[in-house]
N, C-alpha and C. Protein backbone atom coordinates (compact mmCIF):
# COMPACT_ATOMS: atom_id res chain seq x y z
N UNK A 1 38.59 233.41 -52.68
CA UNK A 1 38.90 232.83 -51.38
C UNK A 1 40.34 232.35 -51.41
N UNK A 2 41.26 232.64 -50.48
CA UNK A 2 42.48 232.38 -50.22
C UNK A 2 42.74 230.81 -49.87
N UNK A 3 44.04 230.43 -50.54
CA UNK A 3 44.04 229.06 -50.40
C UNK A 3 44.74 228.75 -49.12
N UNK A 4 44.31 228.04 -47.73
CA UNK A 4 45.00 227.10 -46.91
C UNK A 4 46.64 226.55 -47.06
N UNK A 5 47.55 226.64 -46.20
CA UNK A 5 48.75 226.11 -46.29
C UNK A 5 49.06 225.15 -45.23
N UNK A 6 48.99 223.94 -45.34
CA UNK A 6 48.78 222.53 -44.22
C UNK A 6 50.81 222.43 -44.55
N UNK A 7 51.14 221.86 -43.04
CA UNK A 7 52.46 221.85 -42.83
C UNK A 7 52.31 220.56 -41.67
N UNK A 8 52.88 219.56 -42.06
CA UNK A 8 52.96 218.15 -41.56
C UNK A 8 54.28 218.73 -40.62
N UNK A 9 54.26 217.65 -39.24
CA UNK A 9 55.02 217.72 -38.87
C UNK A 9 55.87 216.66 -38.37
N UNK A 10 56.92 216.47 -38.48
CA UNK A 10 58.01 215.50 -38.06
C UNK A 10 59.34 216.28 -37.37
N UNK A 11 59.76 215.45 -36.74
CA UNK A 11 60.94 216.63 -35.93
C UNK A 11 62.04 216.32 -36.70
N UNK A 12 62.73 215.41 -37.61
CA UNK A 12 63.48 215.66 -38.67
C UNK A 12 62.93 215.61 -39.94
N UNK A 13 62.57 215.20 -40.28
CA UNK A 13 61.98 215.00 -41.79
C UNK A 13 60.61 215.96 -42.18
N UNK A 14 61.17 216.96 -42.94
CA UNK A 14 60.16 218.16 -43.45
C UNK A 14 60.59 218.11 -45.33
N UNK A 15 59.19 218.52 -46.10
CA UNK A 15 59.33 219.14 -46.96
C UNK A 15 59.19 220.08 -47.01
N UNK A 16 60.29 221.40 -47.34
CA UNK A 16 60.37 222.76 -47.38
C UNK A 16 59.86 223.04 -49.01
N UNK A 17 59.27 224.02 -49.25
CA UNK A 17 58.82 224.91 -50.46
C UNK A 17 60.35 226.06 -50.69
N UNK A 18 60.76 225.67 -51.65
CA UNK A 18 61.70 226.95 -51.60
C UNK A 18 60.95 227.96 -53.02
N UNK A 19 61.22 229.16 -53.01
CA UNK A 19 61.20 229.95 -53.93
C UNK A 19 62.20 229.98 -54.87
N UNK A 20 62.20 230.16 -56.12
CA UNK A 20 62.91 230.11 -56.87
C UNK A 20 62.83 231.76 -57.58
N UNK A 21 64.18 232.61 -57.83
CA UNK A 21 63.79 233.70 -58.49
C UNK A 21 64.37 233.81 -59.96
N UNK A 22 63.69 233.48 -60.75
CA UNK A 22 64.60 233.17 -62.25
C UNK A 22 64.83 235.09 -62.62
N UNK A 23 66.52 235.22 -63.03
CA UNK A 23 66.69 236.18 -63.66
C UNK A 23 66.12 236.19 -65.11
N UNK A 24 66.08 237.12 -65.35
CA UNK A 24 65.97 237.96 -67.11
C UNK A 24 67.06 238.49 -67.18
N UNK A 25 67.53 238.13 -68.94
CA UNK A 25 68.98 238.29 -69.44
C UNK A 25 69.13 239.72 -69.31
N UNK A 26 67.90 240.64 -69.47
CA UNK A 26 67.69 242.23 -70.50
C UNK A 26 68.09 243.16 -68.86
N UNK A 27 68.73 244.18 -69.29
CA UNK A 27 68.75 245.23 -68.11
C UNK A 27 67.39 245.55 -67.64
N UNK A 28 66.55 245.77 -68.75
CA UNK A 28 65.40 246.63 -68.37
C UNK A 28 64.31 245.58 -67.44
N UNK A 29 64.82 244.20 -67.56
CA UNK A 29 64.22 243.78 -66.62
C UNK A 29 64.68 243.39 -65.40
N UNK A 30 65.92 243.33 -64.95
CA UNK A 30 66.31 242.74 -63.95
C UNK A 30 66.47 244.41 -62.63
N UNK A 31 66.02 245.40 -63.37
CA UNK A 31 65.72 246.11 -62.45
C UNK A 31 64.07 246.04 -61.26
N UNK A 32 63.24 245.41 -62.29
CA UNK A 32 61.63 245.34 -62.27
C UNK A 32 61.84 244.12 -61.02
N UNK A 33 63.03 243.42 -61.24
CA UNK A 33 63.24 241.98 -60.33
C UNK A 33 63.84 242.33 -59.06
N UNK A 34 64.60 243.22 -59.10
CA UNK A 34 64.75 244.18 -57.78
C UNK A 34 64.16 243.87 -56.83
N UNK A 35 63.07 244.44 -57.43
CA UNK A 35 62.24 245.05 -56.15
C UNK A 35 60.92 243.30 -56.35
N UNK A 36 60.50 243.48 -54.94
CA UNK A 36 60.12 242.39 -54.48
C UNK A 36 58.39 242.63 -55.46
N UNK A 37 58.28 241.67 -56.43
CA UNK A 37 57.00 241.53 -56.85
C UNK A 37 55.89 241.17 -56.02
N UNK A 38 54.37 241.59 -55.70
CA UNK A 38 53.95 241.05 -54.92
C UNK A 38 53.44 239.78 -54.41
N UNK A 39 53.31 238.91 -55.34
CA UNK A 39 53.21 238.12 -54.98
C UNK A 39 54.36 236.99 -54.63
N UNK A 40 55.61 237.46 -55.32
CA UNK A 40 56.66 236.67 -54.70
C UNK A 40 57.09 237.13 -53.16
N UNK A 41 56.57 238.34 -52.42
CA UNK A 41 56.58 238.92 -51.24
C UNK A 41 55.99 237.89 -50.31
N UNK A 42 54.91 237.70 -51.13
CA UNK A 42 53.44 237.17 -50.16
C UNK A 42 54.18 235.47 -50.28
N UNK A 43 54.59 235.30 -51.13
CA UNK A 43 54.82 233.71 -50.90
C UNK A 43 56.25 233.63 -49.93
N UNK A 44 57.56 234.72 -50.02
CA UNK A 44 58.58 234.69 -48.95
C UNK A 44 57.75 234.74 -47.75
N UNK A 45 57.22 235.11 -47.52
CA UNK A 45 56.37 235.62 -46.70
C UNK A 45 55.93 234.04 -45.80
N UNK A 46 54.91 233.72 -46.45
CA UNK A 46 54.78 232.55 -46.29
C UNK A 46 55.54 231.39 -46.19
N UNK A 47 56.59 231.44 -46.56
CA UNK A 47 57.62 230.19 -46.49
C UNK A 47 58.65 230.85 -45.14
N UNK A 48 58.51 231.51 -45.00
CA UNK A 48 58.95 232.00 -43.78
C UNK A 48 58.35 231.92 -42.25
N UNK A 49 56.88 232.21 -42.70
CA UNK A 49 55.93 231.94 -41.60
C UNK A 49 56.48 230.47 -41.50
N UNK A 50 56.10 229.98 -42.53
CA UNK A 50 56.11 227.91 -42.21
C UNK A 50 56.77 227.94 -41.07
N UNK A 51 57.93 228.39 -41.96
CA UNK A 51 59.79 227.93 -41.35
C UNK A 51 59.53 227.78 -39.39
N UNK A 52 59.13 229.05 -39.44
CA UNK A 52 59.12 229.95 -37.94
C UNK A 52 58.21 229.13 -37.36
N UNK A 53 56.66 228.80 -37.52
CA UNK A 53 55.99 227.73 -37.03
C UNK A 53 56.77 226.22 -36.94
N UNK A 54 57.27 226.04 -37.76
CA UNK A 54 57.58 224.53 -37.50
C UNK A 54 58.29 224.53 -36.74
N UNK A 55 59.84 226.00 -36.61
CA UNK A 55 60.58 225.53 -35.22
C UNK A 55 59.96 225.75 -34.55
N UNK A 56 59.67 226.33 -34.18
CA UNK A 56 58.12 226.69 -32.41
C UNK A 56 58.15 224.89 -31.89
N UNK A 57 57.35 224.45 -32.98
CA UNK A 57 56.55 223.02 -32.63
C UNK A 57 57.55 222.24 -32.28
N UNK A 58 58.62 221.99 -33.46
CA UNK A 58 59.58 221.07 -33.10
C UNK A 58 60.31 220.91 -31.95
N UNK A 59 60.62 222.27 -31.60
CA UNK A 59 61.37 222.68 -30.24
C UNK A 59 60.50 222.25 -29.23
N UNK A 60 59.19 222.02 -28.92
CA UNK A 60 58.42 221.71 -27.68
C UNK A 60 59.38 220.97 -27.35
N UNK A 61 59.20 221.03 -25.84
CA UNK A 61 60.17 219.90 -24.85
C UNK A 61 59.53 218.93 -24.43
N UNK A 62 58.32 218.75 -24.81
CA UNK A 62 57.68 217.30 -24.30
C UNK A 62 57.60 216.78 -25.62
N UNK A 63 57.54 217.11 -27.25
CA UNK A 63 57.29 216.54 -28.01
C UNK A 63 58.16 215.36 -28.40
N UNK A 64 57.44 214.56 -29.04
CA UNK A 64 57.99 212.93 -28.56
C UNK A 64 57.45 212.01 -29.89
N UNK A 65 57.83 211.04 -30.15
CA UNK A 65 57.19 209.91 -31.42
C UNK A 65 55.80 209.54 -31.15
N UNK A 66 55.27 210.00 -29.58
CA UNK A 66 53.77 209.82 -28.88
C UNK A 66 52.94 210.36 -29.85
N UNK A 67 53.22 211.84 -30.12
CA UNK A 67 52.54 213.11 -30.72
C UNK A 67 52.73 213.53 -31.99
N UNK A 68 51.56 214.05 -32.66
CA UNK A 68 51.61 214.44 -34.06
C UNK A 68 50.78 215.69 -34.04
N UNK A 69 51.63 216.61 -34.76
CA UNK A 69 51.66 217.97 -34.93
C UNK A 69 51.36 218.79 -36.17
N UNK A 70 50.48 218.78 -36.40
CA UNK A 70 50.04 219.75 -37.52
C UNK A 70 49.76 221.04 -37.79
N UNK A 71 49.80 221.47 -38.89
CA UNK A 71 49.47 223.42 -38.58
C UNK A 71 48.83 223.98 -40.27
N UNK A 72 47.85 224.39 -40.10
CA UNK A 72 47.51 224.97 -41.65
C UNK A 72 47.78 226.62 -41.09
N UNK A 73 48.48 226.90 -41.98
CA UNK A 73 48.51 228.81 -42.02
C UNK A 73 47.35 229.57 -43.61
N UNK A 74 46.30 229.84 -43.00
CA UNK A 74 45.29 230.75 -43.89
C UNK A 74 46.36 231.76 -44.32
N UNK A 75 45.92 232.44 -45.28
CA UNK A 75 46.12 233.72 -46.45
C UNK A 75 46.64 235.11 -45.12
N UNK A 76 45.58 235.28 -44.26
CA UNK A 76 45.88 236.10 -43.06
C UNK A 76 46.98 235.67 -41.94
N UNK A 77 47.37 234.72 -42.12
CA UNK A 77 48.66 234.22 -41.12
C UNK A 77 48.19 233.95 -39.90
N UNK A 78 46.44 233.62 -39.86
CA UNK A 78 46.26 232.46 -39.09
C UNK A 78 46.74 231.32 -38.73
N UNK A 79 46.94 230.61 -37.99
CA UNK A 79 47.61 229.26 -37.59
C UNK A 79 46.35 228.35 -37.00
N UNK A 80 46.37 227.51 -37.83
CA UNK A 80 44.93 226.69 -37.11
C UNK A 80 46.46 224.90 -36.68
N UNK A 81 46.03 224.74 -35.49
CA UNK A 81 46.88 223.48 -35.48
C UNK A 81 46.23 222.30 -34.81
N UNK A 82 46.34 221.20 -35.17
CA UNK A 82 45.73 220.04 -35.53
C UNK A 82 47.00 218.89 -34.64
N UNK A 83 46.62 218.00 -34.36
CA UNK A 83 47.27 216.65 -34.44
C UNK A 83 46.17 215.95 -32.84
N UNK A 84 47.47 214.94 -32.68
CA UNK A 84 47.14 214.42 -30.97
C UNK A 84 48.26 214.24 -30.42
N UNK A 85 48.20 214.69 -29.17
CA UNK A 85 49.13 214.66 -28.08
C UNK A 85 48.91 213.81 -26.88
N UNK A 86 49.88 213.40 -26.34
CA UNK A 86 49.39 212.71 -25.21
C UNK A 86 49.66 213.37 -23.93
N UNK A 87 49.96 214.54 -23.79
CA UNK A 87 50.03 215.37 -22.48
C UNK A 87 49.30 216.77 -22.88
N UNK A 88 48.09 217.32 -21.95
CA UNK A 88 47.81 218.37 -22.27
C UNK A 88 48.64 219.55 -22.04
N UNK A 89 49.63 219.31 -21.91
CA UNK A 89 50.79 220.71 -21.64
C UNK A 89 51.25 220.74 -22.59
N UNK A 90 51.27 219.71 -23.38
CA UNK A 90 52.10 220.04 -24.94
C UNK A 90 50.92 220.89 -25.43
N UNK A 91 49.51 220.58 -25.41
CA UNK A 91 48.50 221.40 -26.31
C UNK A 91 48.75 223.02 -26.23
N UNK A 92 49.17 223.02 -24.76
CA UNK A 92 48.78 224.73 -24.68
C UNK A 92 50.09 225.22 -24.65
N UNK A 93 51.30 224.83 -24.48
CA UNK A 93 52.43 224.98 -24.77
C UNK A 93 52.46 225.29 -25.99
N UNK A 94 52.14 224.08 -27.31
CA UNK A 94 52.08 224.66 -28.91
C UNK A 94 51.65 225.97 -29.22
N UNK A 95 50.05 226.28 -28.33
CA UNK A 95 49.59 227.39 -28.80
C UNK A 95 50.48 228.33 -28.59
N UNK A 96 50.69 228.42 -26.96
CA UNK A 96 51.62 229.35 -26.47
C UNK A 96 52.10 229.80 -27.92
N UNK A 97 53.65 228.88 -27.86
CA UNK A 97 54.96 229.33 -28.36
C UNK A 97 54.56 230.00 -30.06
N UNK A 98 53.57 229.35 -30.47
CA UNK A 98 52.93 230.42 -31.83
C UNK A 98 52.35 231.80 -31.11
N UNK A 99 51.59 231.82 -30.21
CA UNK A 99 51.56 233.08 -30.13
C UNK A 99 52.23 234.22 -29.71
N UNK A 100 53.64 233.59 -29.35
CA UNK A 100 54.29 234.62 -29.12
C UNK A 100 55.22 235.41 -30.09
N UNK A 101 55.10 234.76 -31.46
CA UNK A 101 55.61 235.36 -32.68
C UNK A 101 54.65 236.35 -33.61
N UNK A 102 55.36 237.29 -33.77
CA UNK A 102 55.14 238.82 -33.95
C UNK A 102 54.15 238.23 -35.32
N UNK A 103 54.31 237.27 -36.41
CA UNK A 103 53.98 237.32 -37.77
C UNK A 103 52.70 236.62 -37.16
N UNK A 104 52.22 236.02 -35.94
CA UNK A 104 51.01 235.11 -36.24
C UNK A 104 49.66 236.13 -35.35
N UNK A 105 48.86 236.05 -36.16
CA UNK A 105 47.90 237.51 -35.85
C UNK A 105 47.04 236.64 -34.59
N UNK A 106 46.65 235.43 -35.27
CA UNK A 106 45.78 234.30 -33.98
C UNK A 106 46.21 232.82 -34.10
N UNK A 107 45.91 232.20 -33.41
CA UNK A 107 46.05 230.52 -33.29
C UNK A 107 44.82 230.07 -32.72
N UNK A 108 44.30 229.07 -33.68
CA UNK A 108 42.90 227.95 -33.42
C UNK A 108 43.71 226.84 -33.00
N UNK A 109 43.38 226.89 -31.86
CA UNK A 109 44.12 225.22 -31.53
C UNK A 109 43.13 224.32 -31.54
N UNK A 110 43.30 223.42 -32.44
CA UNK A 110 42.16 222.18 -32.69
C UNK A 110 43.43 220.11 -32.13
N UNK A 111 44.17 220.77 -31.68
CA UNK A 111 44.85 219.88 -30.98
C UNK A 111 43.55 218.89 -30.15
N UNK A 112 44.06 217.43 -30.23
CA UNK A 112 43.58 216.70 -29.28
C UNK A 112 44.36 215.77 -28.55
N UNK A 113 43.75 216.07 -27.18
CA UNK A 113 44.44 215.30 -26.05
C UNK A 113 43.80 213.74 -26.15
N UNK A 114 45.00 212.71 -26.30
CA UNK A 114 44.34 211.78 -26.25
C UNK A 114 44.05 211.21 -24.87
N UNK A 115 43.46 210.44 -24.45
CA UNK A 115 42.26 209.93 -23.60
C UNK A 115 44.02 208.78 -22.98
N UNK A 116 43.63 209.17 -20.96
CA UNK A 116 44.44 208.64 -20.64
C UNK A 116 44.06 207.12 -20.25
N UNK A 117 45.06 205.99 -20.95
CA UNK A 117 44.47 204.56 -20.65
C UNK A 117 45.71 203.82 -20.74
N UNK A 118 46.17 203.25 -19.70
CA UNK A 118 46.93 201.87 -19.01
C UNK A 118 47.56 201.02 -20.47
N UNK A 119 46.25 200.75 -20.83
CA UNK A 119 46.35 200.01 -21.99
C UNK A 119 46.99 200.50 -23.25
N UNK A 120 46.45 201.82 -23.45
CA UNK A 120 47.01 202.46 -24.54
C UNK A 120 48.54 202.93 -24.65
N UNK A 121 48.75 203.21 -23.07
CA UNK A 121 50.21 203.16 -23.00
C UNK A 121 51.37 202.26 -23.19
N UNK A 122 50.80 200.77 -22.70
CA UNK A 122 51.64 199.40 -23.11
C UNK A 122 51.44 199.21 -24.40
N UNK A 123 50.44 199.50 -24.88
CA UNK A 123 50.47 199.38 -26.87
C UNK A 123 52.07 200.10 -27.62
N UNK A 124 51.79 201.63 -26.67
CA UNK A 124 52.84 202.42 -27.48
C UNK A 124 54.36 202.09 -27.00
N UNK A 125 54.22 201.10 -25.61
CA UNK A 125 55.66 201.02 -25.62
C UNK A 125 56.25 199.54 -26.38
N UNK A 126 54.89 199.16 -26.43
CA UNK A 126 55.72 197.64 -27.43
C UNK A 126 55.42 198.39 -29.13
N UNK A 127 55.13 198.95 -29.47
CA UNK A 127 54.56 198.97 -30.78
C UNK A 127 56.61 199.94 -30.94
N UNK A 128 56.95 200.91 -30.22
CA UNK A 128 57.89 201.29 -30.33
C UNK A 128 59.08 200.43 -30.22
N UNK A 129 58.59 199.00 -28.89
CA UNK A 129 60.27 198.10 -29.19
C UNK A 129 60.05 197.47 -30.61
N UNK A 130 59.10 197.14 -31.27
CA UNK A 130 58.71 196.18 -32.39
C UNK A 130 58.93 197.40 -33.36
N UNK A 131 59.09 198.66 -33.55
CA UNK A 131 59.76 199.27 -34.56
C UNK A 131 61.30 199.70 -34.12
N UNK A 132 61.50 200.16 -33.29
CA UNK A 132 62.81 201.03 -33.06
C UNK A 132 64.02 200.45 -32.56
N UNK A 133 63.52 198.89 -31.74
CA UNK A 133 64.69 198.57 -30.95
C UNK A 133 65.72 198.14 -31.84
N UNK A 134 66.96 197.66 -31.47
CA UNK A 134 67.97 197.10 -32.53
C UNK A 134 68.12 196.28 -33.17
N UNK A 135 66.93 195.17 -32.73
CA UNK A 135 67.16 194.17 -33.73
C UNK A 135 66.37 194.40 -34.87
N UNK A 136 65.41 195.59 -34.87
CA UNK A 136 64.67 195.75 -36.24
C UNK A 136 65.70 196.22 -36.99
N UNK A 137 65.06 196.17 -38.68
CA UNK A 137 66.04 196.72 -39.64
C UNK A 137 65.83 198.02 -39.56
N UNK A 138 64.41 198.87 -38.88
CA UNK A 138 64.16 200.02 -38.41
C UNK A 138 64.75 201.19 -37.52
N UNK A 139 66.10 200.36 -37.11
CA UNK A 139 66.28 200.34 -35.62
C UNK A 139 67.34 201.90 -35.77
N UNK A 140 67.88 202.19 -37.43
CA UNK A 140 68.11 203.65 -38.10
C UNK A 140 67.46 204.55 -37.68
N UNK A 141 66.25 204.41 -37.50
CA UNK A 141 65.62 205.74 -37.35
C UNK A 141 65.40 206.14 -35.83
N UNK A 142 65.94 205.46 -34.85
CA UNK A 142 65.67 205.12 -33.91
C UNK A 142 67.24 206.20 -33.61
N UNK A 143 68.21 206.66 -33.76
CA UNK A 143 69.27 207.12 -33.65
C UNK A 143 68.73 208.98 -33.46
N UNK A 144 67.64 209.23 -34.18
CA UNK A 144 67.97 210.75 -33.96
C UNK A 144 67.13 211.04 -32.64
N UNK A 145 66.90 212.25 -32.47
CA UNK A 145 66.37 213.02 -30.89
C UNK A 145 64.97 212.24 -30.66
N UNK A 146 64.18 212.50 -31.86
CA UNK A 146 62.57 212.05 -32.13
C UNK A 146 62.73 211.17 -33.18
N UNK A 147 62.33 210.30 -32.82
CA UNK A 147 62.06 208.97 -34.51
C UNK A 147 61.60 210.06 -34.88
N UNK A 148 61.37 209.56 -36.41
CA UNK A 148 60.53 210.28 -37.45
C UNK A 148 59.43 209.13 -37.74
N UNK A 149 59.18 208.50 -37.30
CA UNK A 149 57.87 207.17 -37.12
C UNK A 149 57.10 207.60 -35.84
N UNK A 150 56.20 208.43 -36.03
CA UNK A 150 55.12 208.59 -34.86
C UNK A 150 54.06 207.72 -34.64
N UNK A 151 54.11 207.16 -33.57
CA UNK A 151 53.62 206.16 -32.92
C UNK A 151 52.22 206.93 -32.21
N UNK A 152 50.95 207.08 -32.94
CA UNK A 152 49.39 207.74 -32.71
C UNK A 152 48.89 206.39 -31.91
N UNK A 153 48.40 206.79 -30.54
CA UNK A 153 47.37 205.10 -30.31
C UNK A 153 46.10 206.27 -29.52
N UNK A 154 45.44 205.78 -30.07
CA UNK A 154 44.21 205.75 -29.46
C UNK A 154 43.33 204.76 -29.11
N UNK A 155 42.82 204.30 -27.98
CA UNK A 155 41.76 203.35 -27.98
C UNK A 155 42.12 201.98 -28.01
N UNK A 156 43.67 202.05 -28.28
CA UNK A 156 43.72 200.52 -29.31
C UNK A 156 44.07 200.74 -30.29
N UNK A 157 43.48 201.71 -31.14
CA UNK A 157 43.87 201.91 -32.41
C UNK A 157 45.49 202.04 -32.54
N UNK A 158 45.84 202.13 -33.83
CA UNK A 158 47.43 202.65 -33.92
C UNK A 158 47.39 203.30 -34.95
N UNK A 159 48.36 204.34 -35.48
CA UNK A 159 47.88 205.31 -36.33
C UNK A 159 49.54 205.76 -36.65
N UNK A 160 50.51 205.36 -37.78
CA UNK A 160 51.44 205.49 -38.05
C UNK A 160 51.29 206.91 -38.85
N UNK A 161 52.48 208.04 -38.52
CA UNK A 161 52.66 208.95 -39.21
C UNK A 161 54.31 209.29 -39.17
N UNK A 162 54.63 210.34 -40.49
CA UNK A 162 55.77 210.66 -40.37
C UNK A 162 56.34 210.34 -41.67
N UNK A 163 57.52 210.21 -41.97
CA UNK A 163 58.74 209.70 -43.05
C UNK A 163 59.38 209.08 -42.92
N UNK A 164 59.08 208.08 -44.05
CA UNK A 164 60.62 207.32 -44.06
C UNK A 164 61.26 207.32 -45.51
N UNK A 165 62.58 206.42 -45.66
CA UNK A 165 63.48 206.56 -47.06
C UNK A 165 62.26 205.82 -47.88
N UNK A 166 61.91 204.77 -47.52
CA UNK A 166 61.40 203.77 -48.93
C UNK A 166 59.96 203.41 -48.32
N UNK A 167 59.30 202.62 -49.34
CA UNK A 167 58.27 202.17 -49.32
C UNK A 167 58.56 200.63 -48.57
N UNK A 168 59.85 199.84 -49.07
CA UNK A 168 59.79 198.90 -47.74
C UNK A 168 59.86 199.24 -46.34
N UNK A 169 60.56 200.43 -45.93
CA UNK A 169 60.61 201.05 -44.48
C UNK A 169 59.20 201.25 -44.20
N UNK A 170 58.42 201.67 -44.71
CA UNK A 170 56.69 201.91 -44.62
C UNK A 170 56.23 200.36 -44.36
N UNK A 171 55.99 199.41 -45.07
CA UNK A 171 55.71 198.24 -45.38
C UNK A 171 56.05 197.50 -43.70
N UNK A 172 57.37 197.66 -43.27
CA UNK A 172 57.69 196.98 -42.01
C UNK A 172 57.53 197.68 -41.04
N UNK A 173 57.49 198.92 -41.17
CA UNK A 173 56.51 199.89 -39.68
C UNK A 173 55.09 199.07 -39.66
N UNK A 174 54.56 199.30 -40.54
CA UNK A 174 53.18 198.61 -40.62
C UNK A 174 53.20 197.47 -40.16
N UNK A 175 53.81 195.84 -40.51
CA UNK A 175 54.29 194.77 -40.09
C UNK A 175 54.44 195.01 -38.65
N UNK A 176 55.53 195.26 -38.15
CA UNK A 176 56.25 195.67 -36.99
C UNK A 176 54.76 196.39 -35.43
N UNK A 177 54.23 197.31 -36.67
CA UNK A 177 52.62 197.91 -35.29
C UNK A 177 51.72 196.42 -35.49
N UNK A 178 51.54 196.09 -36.78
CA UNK A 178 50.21 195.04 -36.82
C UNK A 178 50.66 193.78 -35.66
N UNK A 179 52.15 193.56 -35.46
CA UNK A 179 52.27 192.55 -34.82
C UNK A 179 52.35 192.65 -32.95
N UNK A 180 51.86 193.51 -32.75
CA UNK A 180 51.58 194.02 -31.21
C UNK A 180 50.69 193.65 -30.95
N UNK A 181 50.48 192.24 -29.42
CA UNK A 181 49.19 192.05 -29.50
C UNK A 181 48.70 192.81 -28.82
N UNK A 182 47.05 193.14 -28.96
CA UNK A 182 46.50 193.99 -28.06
C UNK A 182 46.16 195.24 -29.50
N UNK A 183 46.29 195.29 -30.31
CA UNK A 183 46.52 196.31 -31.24
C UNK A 183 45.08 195.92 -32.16
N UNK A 184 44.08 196.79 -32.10
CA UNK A 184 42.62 196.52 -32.80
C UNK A 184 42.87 197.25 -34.09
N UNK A 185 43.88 197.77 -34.79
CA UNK A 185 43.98 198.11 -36.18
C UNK A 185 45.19 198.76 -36.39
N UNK A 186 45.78 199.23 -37.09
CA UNK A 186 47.02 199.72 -38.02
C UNK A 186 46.20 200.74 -39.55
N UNK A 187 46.19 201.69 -39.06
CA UNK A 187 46.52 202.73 -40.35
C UNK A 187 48.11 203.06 -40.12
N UNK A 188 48.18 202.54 -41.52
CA UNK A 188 50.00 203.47 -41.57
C UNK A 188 49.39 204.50 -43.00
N UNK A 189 50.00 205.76 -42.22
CA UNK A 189 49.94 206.91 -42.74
C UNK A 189 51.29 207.85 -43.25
N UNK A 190 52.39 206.59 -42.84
CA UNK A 190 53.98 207.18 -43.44
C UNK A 190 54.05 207.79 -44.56
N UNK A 191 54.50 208.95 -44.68
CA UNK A 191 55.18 209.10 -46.44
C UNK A 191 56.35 208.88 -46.70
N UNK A 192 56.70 208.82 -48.10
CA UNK A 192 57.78 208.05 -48.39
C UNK A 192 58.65 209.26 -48.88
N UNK A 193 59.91 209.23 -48.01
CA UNK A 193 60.75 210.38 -48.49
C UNK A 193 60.82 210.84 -50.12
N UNK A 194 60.78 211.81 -50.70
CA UNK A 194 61.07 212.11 -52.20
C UNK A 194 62.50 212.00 -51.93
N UNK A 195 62.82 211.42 -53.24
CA UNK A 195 64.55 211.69 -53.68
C UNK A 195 65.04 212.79 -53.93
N UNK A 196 65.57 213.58 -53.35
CA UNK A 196 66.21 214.71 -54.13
C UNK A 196 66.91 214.67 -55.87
N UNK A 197 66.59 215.16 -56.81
CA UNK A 197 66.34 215.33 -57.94
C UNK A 197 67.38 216.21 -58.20
C-alpha cells in the first residue's frame, strides 16, 4: 500500500522536501545517474506535484488568516484536501484550481465550511487585534499579505494554526487567543519554524 503525502498549508511559511542527488566518484557510475532512477522520478515527481498544489491554494483570492488549507496527495496523484474555510467559494474555488492541472488525475474535497455566526465573527476579529495589531510583540507577522497565524473559530472554539520563529511566539498567540472574552477554548496548533541547519 502506497504511502499518503499531507502538505500543511500557510501562505508564507512552508516546509519544502528537496531531493538530494549524491554523485559517485567512478565513471561507470555516474552514467547509471544520468538517467532518472525510478524511484528518484517518482519522488521529483512528487515534490513537484506538492510545489504546483500549494501554489493553486495559496493563490486563492479569498484565502485569508480565517482559513486553513490542507492537501494529502496519494501514490496516484490524488489530491484529497482538508481544512475550514469561512466562505463556501473558497471550497469550490480550491477544488476548481487543482483540477485544472494536467498532473492531478481527481480531487476529494473534504473541505469544511464553517457555520455562519455573528458571534464567531467578533471572536475572529478581536482574537486577530489581540495577536496582530501593533502593540503586540506579534505585531511582525502581521506585515506580510496573509499572517502566517491562522485564526480557526468555530462555535466559540479557537483553533490556532500555522508557523512561527520560536516557541515563545507560539506561547503568546496562545496567551493573546485565550485572552478574548467570549472565547470557550484555545487549541494552539502552531509549529515552530525549524532553523535552517
Amino acid at each position: 500500500m502506497g504511502r499518503t503525502t499531507k502538505i500543511n498549508f500557510s501562505k508564507h511559511f512552508m516546509t519544502l522536501g528537496l531531493v538530494l542527488v549524491l554523485g559517485l566518484s567512478t565513471a561507470a557510475y555516474s552514467q547509471k545517474l544520468d538517467r532518472p532512477q525510478p524511484q528518484d522520478r517518482h519522488e521529483r515527481q512528487t515534490a513537484a506535484l506538492k510545489e504546483e498544489v500549494r501554489h493553486q491554494l495559496v493563490m486563492l483570492p479569498y484565502f485569508s488568516v480565517f482559513d486553513w488549507l490542507e492537501a494529502q496527495i496519494s501514490p496516484d496523484g490524488t489530491v484529497t484536501l482538508m481544512g475550514e474555510v469561512t466562505q463556501p467559494t473558497l471550497k469550490s474555488d480550491a477544488e476548481k484550481s487543482l483540477k485544472r492541472l494536467e498532473s492531478v488525475p481527481s480531487v476529494v474535497n473534504k473541505i469544511e465550511v464553517l457555520p455562519l455566526s455573528n458571534n464567531d465573527d467578533q471572536i475572529r476579529a478581536a482574537v486577530y487585534r489581540a495577536i496582530y495589531m501593533n502593540d503586540s510583540p506579534l505585531f511582525k507577522y502581521a506585515m506580510r499579505s496573509v499572517g502566517p497565524i491562522h485564526i480557526i473559530v468555530k462555535n466559540g472554539h479557537v483553533d490556532l494554526k500555522g508557523v512561527v520563529a520560536n516557541a515563545g511566539d507560539k506561547q503568546l498567540a496562545y496567551m493573546a487567543a485565550n485572552s478574548v472574552p467570549g472565547v470557550f477554548s484555545v487549541e494552539n496548533e502552531l509549529k515552530v519554524e525549524e532553523p535552517l541547519s
